[in-house]
Protein backbone atom coordinates (compact mmCIF):
# COMPACT_ATOMS: atom_id res chain seq x y z
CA UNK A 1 -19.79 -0.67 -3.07
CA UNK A 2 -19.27 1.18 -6.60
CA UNK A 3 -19.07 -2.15 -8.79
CA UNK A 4 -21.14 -2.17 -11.96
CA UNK A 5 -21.02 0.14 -14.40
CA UNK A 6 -23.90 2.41 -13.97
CA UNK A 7 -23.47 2.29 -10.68
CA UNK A 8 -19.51 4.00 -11.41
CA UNK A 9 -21.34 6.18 -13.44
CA UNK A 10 -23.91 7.58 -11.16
CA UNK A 11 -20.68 8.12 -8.49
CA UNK A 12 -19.10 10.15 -11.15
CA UNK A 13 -21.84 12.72 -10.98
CA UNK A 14 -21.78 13.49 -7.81
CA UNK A 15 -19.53 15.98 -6.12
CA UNK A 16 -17.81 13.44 -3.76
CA UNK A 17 -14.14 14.76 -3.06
CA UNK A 18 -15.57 18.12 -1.50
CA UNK A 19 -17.93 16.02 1.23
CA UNK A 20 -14.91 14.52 2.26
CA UNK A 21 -12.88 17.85 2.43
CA UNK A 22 -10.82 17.38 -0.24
CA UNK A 23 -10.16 19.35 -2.92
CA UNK A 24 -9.03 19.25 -7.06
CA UNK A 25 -5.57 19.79 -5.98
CA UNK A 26 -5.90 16.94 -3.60
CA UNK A 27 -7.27 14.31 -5.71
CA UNK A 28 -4.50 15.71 -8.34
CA UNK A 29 -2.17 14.87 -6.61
CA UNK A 30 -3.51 11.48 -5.67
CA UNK A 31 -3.68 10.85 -9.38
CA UNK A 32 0.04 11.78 -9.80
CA UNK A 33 1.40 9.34 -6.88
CA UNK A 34 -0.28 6.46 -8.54
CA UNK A 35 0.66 7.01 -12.02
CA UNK A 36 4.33 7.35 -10.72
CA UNK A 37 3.69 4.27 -8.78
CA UNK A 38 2.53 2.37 -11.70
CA UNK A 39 5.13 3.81 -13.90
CA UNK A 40 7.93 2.57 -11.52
CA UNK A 41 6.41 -0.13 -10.97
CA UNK A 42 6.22 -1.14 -14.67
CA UNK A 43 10.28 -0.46 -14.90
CA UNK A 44 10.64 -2.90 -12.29
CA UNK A 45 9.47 -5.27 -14.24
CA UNK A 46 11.26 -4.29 -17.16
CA UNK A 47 14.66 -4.48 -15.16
CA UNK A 48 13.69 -7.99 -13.54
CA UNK A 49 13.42 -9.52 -17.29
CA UNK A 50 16.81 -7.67 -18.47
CA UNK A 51 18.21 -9.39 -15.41
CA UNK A 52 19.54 -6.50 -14.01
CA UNK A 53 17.57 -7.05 -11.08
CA UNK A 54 16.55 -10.31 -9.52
CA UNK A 55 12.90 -9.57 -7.86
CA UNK A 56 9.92 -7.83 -8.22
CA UNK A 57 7.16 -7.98 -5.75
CA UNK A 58 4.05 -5.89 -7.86
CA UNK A 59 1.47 -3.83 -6.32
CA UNK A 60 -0.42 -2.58 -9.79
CA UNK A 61 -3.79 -2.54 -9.70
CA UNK A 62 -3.64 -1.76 -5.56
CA UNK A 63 -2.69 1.95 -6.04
CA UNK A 64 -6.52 3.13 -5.30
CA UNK A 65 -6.67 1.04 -1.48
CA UNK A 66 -3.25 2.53 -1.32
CA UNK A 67 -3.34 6.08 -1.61
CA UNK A 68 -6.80 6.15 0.18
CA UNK A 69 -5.96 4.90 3.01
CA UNK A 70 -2.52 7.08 2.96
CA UNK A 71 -3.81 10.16 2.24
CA UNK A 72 -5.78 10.26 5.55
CA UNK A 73 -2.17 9.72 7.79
CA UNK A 74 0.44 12.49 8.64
CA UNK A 75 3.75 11.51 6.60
CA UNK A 76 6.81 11.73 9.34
CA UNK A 77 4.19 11.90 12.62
CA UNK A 78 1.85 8.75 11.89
CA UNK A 79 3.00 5.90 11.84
CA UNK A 80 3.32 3.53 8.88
CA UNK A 81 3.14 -0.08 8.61
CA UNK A 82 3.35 -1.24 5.10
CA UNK A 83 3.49 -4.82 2.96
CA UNK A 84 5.64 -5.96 0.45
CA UNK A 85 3.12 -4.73 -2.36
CA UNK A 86 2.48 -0.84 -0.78
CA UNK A 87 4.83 1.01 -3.12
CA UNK A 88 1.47 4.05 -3.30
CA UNK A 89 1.59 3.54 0.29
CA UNK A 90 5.27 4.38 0.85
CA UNK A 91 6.08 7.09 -1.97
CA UNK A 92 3.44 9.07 -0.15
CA UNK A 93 4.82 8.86 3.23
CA UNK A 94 7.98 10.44 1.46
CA UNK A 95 10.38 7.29 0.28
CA UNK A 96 11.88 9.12 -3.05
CA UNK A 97 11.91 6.75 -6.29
CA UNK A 98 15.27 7.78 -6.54
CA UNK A 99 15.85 5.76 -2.75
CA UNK A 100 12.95 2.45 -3.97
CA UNK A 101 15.49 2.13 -7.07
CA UNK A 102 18.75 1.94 -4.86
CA UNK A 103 16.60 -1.19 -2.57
CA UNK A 104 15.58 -2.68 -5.87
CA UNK A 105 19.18 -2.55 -7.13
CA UNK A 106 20.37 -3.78 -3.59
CA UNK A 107 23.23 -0.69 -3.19
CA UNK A 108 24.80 0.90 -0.22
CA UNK A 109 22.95 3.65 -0.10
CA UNK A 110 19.27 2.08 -0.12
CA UNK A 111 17.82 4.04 3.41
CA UNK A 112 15.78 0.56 3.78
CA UNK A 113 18.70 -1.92 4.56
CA UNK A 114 22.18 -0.70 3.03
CA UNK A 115 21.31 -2.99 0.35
CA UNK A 116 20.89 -6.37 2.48
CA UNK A 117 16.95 -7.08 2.39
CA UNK A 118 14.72 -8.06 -0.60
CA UNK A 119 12.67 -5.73 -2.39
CA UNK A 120 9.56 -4.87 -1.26
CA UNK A 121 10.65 -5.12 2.31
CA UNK A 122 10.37 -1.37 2.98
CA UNK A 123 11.67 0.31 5.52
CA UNK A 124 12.55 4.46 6.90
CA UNK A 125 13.13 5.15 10.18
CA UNK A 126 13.20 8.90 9.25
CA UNK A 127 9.89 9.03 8.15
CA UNK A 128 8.17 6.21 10.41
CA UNK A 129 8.20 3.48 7.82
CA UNK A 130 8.26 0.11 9.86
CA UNK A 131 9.41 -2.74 8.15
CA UNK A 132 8.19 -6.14 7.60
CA UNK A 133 9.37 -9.70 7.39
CA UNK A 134 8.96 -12.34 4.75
CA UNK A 135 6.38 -14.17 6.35
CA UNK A 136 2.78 -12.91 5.98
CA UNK A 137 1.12 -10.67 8.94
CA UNK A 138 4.18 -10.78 11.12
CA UNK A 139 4.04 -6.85 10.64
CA UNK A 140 0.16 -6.69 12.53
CA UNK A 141 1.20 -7.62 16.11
CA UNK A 142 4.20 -5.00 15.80
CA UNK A 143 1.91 -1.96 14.65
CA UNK A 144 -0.15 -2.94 17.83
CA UNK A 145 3.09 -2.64 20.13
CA UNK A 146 3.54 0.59 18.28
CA UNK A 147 0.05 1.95 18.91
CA UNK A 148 0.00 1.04 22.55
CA UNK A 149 3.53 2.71 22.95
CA UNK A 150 1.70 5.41 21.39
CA UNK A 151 -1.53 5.46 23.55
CA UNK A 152 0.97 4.98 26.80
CA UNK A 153 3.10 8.11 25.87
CA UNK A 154 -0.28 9.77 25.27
CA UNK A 155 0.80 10.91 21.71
CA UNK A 156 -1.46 12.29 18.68
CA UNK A 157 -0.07 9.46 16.73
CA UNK A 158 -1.89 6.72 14.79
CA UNK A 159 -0.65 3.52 13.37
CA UNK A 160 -1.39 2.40 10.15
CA UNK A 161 -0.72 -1.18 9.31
CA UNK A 162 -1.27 -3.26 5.32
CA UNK A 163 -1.35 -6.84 4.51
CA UNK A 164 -3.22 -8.83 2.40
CA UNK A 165 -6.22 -11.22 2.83
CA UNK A 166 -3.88 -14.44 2.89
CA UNK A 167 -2.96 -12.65 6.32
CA UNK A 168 -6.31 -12.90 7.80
CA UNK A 169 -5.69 -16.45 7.50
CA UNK A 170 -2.62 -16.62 10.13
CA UNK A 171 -2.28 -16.36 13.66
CA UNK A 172 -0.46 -13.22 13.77
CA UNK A 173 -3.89 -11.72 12.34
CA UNK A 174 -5.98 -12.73 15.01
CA UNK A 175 -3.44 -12.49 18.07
CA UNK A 176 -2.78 -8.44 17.02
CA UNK A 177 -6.54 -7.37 16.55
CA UNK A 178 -7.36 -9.73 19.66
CA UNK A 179 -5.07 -7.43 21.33
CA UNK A 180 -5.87 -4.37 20.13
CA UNK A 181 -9.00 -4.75 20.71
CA UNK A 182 -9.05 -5.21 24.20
CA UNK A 183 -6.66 -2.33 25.15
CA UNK A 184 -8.71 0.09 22.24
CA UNK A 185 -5.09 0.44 20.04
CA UNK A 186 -4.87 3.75 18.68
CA UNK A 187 -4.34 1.27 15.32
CA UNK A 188 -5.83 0.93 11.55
CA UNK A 189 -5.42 -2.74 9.90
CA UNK A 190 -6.24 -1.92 6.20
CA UNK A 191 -6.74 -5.34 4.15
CA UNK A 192 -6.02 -4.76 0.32
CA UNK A 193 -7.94 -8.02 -0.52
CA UNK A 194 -6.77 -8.96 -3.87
CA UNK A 195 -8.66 -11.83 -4.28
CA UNK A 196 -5.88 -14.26 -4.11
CA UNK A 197 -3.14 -15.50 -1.89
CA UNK A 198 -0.81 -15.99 -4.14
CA UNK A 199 -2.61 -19.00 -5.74
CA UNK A 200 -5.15 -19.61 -3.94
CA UNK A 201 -8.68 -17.77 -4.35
CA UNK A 202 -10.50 -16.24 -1.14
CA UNK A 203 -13.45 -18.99 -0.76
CA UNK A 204 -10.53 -21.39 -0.57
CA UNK A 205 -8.83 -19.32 2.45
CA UNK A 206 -11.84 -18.55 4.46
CA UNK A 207 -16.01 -19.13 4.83
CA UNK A 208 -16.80 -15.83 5.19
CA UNK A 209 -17.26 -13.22 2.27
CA UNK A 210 -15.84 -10.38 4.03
CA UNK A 211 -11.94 -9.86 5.96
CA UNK A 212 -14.45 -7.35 7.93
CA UNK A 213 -16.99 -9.52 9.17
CA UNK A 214 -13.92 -10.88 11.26
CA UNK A 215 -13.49 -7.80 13.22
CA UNK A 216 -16.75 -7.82 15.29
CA UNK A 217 -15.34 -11.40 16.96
CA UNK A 218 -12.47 -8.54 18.45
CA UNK A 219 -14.78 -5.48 19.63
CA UNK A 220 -14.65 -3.29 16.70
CA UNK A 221 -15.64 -1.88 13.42
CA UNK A 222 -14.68 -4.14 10.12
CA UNK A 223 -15.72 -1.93 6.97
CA UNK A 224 -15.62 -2.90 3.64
CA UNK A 225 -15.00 -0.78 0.70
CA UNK A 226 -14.55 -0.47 -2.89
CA UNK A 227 -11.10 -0.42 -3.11
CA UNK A 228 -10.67 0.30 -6.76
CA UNK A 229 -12.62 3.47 -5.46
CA UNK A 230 -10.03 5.89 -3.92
CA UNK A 231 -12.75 8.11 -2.67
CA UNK A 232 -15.03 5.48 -1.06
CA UNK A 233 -11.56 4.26 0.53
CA UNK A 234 -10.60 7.30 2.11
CA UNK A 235 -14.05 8.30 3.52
CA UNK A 236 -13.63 4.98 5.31
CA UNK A 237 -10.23 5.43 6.16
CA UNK A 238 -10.81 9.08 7.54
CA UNK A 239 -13.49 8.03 9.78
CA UNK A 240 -11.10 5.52 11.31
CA UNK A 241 -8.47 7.96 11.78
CA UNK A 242 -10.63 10.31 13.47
CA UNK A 243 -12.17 7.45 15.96
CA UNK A 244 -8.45 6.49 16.18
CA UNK A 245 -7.66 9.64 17.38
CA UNK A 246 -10.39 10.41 19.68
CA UNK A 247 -9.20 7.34 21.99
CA UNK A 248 -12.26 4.91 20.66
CA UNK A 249 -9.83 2.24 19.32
CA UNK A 250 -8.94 0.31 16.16
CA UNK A 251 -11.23 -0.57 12.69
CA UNK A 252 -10.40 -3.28 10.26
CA UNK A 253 -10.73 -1.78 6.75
CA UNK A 254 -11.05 -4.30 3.47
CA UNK A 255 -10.61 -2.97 0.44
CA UNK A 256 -11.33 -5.05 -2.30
CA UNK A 257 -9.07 -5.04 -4.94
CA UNK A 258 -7.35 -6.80 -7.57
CA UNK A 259 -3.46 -7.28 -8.62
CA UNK A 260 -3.38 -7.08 -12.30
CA UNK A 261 0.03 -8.62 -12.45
CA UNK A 262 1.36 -12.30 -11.48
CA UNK A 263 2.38 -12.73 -7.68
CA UNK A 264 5.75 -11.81 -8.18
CA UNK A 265 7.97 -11.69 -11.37
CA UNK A 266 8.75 -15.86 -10.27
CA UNK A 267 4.81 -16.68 -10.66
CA UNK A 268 2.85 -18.13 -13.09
CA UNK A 269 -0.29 -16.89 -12.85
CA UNK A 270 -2.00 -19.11 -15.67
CA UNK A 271 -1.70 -21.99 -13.49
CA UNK A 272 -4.84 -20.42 -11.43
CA UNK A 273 -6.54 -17.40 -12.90
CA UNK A 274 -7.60 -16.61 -17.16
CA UNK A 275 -6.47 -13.72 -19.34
CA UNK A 276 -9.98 -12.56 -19.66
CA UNK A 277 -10.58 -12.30 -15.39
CA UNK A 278 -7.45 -10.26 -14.95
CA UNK A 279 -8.20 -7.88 -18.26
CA UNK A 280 -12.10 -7.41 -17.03
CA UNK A 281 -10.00 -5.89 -13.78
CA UNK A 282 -7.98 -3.83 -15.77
CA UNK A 283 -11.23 -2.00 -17.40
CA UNK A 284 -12.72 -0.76 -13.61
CA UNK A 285 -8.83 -0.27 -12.54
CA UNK A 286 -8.51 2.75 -9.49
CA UNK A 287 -6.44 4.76 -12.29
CA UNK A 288 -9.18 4.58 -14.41
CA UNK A 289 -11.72 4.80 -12.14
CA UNK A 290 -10.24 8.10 -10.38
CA UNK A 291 -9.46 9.58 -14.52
CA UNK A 292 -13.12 8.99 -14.95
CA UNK A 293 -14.33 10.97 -11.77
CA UNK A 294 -11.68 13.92 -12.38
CA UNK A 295 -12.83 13.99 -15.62
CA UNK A 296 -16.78 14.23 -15.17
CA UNK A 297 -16.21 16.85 -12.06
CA UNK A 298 -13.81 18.84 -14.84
CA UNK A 299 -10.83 17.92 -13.38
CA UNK A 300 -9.01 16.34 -15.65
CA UNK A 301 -7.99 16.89 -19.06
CA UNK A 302 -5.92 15.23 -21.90
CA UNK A 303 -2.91 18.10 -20.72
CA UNK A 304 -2.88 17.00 -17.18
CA UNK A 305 -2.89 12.99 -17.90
CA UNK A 306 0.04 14.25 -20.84
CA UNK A 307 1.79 16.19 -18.56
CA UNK A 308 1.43 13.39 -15.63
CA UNK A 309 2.89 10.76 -17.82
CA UNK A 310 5.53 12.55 -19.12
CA UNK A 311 7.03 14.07 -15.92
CA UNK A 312 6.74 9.95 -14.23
CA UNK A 313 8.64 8.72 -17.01
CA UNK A 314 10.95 11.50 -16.19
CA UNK A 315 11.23 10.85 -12.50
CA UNK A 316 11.41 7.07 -13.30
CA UNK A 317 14.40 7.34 -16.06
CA UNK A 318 16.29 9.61 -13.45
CA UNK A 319 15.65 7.10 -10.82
CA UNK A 320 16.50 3.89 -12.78
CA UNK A 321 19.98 6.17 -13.91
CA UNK A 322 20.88 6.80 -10.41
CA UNK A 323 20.26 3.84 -8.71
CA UNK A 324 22.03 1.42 -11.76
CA UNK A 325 25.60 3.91 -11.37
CA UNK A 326 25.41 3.76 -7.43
CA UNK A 327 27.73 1.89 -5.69
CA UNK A 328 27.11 -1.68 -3.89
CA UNK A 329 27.63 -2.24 -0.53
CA UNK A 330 31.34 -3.08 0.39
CA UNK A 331 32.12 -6.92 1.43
CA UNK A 332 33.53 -5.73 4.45
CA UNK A 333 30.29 -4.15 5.71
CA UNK A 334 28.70 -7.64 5.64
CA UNK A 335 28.29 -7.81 9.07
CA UNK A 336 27.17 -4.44 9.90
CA UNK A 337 23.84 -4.38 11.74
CA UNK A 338 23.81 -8.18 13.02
CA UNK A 339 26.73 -7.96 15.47
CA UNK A 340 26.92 -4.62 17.86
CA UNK A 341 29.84 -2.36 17.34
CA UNK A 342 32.19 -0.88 19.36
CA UNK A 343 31.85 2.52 20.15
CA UNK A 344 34.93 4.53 18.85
């Protein structure tokens, strides 16, 4: 992995993007989704401390493993299986900022829940969004149901499932690779290993360095990537897609990374980790990183990051607008979706 600097630098040089069969338009508009992810993301915030909203769950700083491993899927055929931090993750597959603001504002028109789960919980049936519960890696074992439905119907259809590296550390973890190991689950598991679960730091979850080196113990590939490095993500992720797809089963895919932001907007992130760690992250950030590659390949210029920042701000303002006007959900409806209805 990419992870000093002259080793960035020397990946910079070379023409990466078009090995992989990507093009400038491509990794444009990778650039785009995680600016506007990191721009909504940052109004979250903003909201949570005017109290005008009452959680945020961050994923800044994960918006390189995110889009990588996205980019590779079919929005609306694919399958995906996101975590509470996978904001990249889910504008891609087509969730509208417009529709994230309306869950983080809890209204009746959030597609997610009608403005009855938590953010970060996300959810569209529409576009094959499966949602998640509270408790870590509950959402592994149900993208392995949803592969092997797959793999029984004989579909073109791969599952894509996130979580992070606390997960590897429950049962749900090692009962859904188990499993998809042994029927060869048309099924990705893509760790974003952020170093900490919630508090605690990785050599206090497990004795291993690597989520990856877990996946040989279940009969299939564990990789481990850069995950600040969208490009080194992807070409990981692609390769698993393909062997998805041609019936040779699942791969575990880590992507070390790094939140720049507390757990949540109720953490105190003092209590376990020093200004200097998190801002030595923020230096080798996957923005920054993938700014620095467009720009030595002649990609990028100061117009396009302008014009990217301006038109995010944009789509965020409209978003935060729409979403604060909209309507809550009616007390009557309280019990819609837990008891069935009677059909009219």
């Amino acid at each position: 992995m990419a992870t000093t600097q002259d080793e960035i630098s020397a990946t910079n040089s070379q023409d990466r993007h078009t090995e992989l069969g990507l093009t400038a338009e491509d990794l444009k508009k990778m650039y785009r989704l995680m600016v506007l992810a990191r721009t909504l993301d940052e109004r979250m915030w903003i909201l949570n401390r005017q109290g005008k909203v009452h959680f945020v769950i961050s994923g800044q700083g994960q918006e390189g493993a995110q889009i990588g491993t996205a980019y590779a899927l079919r929005p609306g055929v694919d399958f995906f299986v996101p975590y509470y931090r996978d904001l990249t993750v889910c504008l891609y597959a087509g969730v509208t900022p417009r529709e994230i603001m309306l869950s983080l504002f809890a209204r009746a028109d959030d597609p997610a829940s009608g403005g009855r789960q938590m953010p970060g919980h996300y959810s569209y049936k529409p576009l094959k969004i499966v949602t998640g519960s509270s408790p870590i890696a509950t959402q592994i074992p149900h993208a392995v149901g949803i592969a092997l439905a797959s793999k029984i119907k004989n579909e073109d259809v791969v599952t894509a499932v996130w979580f992070g590296e606390a997960a590897s550390s429950k049962g749900d973890f090692h009962e859904g690779l188990n499993f998809a190991g042994v029927i060869k689950a048309p099924v990705i598991f893509i760790c974003e290993n952020n170093h900490y679960a919630i508090s605690v730091p990785q050599n206090k979850q497990m004795a291993v360095p690597n989520v990856a080196d877990k996946a040989c113990a279940y009969g299939f590939p564990g990789v481990v990537t850069d995950g600040n490095d969208v490009l080194d993500v992807y070409k990981a992720m692609k390769a698993a897609v393909e062997r998805a797809r041609a019936g040779e089963g699942p791969t575990l895919i880590e992507c070390k990374t790094y939140r720049i932001v507390p757990h949540s907007s109720d953490d105190d992130e003092s209590r376990y980790r020093t200004k200097v760690e998190v801002e030595e992250w923020k230096r080798k950030g996957p923005i920054e990183r993938l700014r620095t590659y467009m720009q030595a390949q002649g990609i990028w210029s100061e117009e396009f990051e302008n014009q990217v920042k301006s038109e995010a701000l944009s789509i965020v303002d409209d978003a935060t607008r729409f979403a604060e006007q909209a309507s809550p959900p009616s007390p009557s409806s309280l019990l819609r979706h837990v008891f069935a209805e009677e059909a009219k």
